[in-house]
C-alpha atoms as a PDB file:
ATOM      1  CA  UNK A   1      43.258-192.400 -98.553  1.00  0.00           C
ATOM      2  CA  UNK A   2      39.879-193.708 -99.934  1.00  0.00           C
ATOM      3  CA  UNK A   3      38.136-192.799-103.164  1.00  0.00           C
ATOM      4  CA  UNK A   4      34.890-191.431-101.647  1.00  0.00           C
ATOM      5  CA  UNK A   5      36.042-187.944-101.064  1.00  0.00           C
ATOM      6  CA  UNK A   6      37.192-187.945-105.068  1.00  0.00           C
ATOM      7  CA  UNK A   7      35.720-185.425-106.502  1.00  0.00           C
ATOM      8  CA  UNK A   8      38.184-184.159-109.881  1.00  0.00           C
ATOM      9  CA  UNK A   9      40.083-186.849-111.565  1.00  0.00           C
ATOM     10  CA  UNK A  10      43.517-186.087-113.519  1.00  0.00           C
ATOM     11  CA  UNK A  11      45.390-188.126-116.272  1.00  0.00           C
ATOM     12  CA  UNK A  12      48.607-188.271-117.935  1.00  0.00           C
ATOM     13  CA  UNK A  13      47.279-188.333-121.880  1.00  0.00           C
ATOM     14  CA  UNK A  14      50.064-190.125-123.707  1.00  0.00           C
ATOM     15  CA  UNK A  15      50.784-193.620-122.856  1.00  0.00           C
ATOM     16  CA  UNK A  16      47.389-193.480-120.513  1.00  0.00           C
ATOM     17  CA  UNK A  17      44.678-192.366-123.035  1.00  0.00           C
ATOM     18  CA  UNK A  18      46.252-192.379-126.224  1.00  0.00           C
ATOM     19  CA  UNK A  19      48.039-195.606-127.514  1.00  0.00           C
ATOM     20  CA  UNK A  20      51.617-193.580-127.953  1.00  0.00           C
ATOM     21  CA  UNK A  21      53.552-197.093-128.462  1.00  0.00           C
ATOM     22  CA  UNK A  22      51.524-197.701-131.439  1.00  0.00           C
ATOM     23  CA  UNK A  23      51.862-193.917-133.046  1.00  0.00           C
ATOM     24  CA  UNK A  24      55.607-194.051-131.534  1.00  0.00           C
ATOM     25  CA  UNK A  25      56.225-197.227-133.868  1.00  0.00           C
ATOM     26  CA  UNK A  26      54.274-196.343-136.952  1.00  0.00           C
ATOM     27  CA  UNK A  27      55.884-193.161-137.370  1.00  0.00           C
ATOM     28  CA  UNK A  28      59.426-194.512-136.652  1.00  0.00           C
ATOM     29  CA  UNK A  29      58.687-197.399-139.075  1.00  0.00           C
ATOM     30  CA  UNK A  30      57.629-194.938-141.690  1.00  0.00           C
ATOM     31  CA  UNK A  31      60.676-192.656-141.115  1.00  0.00           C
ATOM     32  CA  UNK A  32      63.539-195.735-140.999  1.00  0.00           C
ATOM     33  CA  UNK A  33      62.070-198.630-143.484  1.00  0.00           C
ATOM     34  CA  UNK A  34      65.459-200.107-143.372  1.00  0.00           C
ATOM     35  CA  UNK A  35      65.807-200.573-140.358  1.00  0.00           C
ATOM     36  CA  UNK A  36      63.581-203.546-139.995  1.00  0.00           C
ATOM     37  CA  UNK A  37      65.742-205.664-137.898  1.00  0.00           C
ATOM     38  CA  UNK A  38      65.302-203.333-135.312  1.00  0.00           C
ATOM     39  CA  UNK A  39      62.873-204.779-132.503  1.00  0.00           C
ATOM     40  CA  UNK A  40      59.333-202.665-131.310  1.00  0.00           C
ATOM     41  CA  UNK A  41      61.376-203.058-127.692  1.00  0.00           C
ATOM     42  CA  UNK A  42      64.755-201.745-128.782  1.00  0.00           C
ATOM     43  CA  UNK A  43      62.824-198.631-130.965  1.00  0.00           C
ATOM     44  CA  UNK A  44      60.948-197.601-127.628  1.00  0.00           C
ATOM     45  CA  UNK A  45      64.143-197.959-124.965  1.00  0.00           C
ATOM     46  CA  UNK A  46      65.719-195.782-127.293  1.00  0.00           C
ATOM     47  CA  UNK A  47      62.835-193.460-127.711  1.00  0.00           C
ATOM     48  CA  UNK A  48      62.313-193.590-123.787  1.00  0.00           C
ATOM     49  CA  UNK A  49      65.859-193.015-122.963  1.00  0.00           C
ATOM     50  CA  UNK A  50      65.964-189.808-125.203  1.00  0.00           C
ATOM     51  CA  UNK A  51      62.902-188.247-124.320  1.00  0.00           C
ATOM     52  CA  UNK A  52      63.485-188.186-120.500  1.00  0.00           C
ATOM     53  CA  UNK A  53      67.183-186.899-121.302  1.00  0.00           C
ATOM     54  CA  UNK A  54      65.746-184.537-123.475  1.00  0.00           C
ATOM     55  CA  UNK A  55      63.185-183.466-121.336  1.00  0.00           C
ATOM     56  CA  UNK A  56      65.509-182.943-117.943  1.00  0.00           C
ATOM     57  CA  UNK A  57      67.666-180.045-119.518  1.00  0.00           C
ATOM     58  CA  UNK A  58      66.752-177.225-120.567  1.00  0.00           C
ATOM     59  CA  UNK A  59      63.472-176.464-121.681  1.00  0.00           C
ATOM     60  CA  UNK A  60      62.147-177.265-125.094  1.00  0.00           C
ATOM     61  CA  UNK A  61      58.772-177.530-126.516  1.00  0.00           C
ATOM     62  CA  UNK A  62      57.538-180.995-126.478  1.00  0.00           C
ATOM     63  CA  UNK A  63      57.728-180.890-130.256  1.00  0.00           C
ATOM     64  CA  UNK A  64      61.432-180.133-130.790  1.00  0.00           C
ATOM     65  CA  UNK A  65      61.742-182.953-127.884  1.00  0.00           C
ATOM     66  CA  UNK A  66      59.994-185.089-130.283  1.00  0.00           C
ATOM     67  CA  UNK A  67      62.539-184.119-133.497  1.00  0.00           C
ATOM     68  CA  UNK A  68      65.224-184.421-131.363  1.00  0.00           C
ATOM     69  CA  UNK A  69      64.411-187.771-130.361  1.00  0.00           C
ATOM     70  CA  UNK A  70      63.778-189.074-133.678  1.00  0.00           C
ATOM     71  CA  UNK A  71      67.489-187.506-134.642  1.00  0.00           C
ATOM     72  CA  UNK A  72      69.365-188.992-131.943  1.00  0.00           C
ATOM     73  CA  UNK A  73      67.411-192.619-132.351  1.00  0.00           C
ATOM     74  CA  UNK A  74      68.622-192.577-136.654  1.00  0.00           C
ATOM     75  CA  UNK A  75      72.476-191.560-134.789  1.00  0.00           C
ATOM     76  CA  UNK A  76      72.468-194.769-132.738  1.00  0.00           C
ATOM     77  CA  UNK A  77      70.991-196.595-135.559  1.00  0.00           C
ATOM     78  CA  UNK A  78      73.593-195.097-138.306  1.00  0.00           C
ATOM     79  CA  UNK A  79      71.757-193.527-140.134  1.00  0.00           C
ATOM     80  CA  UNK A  80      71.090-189.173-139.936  1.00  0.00           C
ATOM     81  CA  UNK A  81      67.529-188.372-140.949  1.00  0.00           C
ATOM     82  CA  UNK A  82      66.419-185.421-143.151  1.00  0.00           C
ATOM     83  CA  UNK A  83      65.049-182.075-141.111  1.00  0.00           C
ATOM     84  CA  UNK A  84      61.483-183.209-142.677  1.00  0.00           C
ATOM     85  CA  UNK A  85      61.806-187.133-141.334  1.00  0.00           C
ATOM     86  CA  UNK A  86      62.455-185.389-138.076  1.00  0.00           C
ATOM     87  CA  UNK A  87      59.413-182.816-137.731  1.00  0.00           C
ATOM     88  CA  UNK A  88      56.830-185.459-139.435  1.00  0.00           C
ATOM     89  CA  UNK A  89      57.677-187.858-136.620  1.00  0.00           C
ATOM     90  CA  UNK A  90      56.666-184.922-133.957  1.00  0.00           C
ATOM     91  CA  UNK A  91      53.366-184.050-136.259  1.00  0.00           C
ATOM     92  CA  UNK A  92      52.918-188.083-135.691  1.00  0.00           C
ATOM     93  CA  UNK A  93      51.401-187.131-132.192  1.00  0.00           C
ATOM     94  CA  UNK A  94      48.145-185.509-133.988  1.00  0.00           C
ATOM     95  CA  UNK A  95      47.163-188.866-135.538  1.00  0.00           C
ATOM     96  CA  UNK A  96      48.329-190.951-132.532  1.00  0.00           C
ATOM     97  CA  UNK A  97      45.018-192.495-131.548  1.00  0.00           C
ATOM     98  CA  UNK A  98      43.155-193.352-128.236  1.00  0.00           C
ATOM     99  CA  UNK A  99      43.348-196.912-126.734  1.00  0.00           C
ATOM    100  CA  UNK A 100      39.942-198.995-127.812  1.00  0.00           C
ATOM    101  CA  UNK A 101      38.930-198.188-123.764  1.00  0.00           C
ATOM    102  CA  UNK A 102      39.367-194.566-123.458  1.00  0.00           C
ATOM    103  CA  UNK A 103      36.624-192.714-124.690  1.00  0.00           C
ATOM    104  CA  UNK A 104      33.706-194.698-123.678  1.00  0.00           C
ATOM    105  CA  UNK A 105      35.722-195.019-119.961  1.00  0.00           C
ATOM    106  CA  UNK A 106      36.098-191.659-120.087  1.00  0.00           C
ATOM    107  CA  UNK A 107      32.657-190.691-120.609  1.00  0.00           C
ATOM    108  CA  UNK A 108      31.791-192.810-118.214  1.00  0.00           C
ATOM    109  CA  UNK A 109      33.718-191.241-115.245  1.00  0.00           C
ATOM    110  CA  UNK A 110      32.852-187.478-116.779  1.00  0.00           C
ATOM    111  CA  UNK A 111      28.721-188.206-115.498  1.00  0.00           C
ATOM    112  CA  UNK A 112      30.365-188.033-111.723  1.00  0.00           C
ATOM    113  CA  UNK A 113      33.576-186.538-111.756  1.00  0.00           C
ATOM    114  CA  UNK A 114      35.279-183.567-112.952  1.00  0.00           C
ATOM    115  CA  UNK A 115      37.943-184.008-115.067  1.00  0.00           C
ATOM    116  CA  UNK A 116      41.593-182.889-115.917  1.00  0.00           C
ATOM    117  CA  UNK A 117      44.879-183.518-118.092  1.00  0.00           C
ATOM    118  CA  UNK A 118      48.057-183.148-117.143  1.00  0.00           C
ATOM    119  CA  UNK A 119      50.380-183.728-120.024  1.00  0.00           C
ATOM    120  CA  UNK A 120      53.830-183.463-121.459  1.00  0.00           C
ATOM    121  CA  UNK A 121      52.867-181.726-124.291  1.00  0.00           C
ATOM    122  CA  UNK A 122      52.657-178.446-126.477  1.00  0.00           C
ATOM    123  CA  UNK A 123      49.407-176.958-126.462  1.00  0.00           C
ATOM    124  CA  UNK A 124      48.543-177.236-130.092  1.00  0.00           C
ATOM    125  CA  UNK A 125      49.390-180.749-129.998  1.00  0.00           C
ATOM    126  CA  UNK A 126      46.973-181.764-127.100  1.00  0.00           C
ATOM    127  CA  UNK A 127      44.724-180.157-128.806  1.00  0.00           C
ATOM    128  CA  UNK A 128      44.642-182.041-131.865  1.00  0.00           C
ATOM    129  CA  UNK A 129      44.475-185.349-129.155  1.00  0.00           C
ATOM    130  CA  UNK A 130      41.315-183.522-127.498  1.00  0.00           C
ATOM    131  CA  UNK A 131      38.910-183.927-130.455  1.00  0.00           C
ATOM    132  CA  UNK A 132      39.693-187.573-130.305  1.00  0.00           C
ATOM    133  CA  UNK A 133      39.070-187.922-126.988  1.00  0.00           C
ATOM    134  CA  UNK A 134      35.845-186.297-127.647  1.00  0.00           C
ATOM    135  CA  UNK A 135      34.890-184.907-123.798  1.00  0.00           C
ATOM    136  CA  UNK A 136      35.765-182.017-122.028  1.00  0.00           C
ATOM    137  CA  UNK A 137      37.886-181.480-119.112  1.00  0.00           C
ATOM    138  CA  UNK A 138      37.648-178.701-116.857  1.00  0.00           C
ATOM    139  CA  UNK A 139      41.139-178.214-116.364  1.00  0.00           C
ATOM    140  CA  UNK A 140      44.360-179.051-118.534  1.00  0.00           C
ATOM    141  CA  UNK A 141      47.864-178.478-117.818  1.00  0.00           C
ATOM    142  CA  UNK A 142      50.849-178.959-120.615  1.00  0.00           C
ATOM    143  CA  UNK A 143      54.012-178.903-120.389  1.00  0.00           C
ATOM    144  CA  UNK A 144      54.028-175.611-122.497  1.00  0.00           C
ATOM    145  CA  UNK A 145      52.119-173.812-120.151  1.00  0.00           C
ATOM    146  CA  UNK A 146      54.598-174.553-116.904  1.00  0.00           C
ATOM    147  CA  UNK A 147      57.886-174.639-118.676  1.00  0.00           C
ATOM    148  CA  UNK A 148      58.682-177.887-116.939  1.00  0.00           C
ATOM    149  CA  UNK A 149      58.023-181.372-117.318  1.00  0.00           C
ATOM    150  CA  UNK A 150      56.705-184.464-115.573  1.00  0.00           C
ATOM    151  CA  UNK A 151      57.801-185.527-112.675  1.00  0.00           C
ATOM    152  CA  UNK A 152      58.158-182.207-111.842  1.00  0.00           C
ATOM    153  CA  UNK A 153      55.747-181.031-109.072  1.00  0.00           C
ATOM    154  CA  UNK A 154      54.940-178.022-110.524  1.00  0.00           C
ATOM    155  CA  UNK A 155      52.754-179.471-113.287  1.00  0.00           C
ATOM    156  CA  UNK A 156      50.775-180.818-110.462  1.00  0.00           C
ATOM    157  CA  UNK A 157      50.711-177.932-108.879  1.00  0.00           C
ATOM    158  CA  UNK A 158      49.340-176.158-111.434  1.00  0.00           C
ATOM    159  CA  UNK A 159      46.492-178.435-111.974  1.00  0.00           C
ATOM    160  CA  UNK A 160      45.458-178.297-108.106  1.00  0.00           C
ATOM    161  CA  UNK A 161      45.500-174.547-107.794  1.00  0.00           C
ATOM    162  CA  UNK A 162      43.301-174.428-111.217  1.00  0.00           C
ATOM    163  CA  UNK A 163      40.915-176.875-110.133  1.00  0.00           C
ATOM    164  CA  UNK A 164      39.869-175.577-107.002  1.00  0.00           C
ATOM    165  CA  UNK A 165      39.926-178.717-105.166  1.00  0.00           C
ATOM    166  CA  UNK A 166      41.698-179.768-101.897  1.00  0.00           C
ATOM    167  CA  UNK A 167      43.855-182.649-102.100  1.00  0.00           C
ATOM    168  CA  UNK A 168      41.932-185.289-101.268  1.00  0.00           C
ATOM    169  CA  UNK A 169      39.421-184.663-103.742  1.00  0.00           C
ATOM    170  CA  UNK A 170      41.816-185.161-106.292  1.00  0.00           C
ATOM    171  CA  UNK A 171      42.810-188.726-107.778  1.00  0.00           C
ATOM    172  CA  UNK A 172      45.820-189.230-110.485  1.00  0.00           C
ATOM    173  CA  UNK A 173      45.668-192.045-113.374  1.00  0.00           C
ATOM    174  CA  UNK A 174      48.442-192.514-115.160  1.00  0.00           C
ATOM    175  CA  UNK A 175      50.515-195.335-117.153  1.00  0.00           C
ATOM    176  CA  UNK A 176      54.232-194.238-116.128  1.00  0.00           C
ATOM    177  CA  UNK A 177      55.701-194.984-112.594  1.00  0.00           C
ATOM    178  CA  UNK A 178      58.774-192.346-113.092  1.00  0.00           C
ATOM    179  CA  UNK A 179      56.096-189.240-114.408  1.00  0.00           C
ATOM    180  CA  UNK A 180      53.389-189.699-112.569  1.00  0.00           C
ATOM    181  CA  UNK A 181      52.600-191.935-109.792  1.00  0.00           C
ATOM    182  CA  UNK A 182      56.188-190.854-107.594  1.00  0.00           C
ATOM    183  CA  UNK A 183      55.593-187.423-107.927  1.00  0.00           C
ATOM    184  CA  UNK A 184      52.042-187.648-106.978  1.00  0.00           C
ATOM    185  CA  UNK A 185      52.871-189.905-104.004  1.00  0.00           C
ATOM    186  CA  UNK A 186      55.477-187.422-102.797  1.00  0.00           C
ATOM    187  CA  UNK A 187      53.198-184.613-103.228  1.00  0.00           C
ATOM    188  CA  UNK A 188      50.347-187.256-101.042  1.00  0.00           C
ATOM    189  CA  UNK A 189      47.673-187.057-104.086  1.00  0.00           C
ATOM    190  CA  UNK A 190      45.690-190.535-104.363  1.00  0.00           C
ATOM    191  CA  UNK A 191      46.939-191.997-107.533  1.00  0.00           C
ATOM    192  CA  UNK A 192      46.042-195.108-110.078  1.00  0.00           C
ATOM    193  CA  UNK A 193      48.308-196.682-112.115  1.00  0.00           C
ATOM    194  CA  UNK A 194      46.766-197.871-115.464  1.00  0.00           C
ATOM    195  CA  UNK A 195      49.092-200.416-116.167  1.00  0.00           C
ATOM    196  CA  UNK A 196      49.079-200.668-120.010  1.00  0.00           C
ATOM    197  CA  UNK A 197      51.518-202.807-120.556  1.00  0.00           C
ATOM    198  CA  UNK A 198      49.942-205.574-118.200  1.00  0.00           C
ATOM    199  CA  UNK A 199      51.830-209.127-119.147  1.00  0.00           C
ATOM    200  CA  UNK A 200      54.456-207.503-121.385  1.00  0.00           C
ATOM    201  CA  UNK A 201      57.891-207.218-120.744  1.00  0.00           C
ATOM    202  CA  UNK A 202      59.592-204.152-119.926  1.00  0.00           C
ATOM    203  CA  UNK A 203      58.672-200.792-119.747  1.00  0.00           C
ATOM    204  CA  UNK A 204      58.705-199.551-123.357  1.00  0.00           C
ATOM    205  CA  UNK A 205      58.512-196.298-124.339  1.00  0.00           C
ATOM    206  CA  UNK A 206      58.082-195.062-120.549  1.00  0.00           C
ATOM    207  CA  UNK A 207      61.299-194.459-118.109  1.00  0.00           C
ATOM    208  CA  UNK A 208      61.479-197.051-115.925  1.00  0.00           C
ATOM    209  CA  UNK A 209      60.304-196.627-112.158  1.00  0.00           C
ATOM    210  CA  UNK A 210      59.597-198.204-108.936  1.00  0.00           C
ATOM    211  CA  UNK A 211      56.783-196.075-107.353  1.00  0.00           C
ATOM    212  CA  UNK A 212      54.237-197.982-105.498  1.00  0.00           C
ATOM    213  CA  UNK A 213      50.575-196.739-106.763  1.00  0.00           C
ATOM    214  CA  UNK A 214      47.336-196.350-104.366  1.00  0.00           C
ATOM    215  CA  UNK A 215      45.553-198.301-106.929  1.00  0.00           C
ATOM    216  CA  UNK A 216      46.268-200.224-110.241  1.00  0.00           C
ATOM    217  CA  UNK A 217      44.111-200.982-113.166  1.00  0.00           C
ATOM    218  CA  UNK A 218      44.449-201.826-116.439  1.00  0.00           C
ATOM    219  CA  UNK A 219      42.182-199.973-118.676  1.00  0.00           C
ATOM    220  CA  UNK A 220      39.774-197.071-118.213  1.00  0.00           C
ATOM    221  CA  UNK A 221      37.191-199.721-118.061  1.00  0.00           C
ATOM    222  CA  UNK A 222      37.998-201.060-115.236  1.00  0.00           C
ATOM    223  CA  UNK A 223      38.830-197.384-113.582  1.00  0.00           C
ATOM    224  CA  UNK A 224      35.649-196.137-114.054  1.00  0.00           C
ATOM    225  CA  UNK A 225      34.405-199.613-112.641  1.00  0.00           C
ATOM    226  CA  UNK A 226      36.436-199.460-109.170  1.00  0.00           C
ATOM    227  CA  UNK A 227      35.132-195.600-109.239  1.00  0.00           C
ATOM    228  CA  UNK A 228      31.574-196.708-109.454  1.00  0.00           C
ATOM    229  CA  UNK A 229      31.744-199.010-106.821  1.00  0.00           C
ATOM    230  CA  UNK A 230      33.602-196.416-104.910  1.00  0.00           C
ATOM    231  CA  UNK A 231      30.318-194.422-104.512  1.00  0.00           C
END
């Protein structure tokens, strides 16, 4: 499908907008000093491997996911950290910040398109993230609101049936292969993968997956680029 009929835009926030590696490290830094030895890499396979464990069962808001993830990464570490260590590393995500591209790429695509979130998250949270990203979106979707998390379909879904729009109007962007762009390519929505973590190794905090995207790009800059030319 081409981008022309595009009309409403959607992105995954964390990982995509916001620079979650860098608030993921900080506050895991802050919460195991002695634990220096540890690499960045092995701190976010751990983190990734927990939160997509975490967030299979059961439901849970995103911000016991988020203590519960700090807990189990201290238990493979040694270590058992304090009921406060836990809950300040899930109040982390408030001061997480956007990547250096974001806003003004944002703004950017908001003078054409309509724009949504769709988000693992609790709704307080995201909306602590909002202000940063400082424009509006006409639709957002967390993870709070469906009871389910990404990949699920129904979080896109959701997001369709609130917009209004059929589904070729509607593009995905999104950093993770696994959340987003397979269960947007089952479901036949256009998607873009904003590869973050162009030239690095791995997949860091993000579950590993081998979805093929419609697109790739690797900042907002250069999505709001390929949508400009699109038109």
């Amino acid at each position: 499908m081409g981008l022309e009929s595009v009309r409403f835009i959607t992105f995954d926030c964390y990982g995509t907008l916001i620079d979650w590696e860098t608030g993921i490290l900080s506050a895991l830094r802050q919460a195991l000093p002695e634990y220096s030895h540890t690499t960045d890499s092995q701190l976010l396979e751990m983190y990734a491997e927990s939160e997509v464990r975490l967030e299979s069962g059961p439901y849970l808001s995103y911000r016991e996911v988020l203590e519960r993830v700090a807990e189990e990464i201290g238990r493979r570490l040694g270590t058992r950290l304090s009921a406060a260590d836990c809950r300040n590393f899930a109040e982390s995500i408030k001061d997480w910040r956007p990547f250096p591209d974001t806003v003004a790429g944002l703004r950017a695509l908001a003078q054409k398109y309509r724009l949504g979130i769709i988000s693992n998250v609790d709704d307080d949270l995201f909306a602590a993230t909002q202000e940063r990203l400082q424009v509006p979106f006409d639709v957002v979707v967390t993870a709070e609101q469906v009871r389910s998390y990404k990949p699920a379909f129904g979080n896109f879904h959701e997001a369709m049936k609130r917009s209004g729009v059929k589904k070729e109007e509607m593009l995905h962007a999104a950093e993770s292969l696994y959340h987003d762009i397979a269960p947007a390519n089952s479901l036949g929505l256009s998607n873009v993968w904003v590869n973050r973590r162009f030239g690095k190794h791995g997949f860091g905090a993000t579950t590993p997956g081998d979805a093929q995207p419609s697109y790739e790009v690797h900042s907002l800059a250069e999505l709001a680029a390929m949508m400009t030319a699109s038109n």
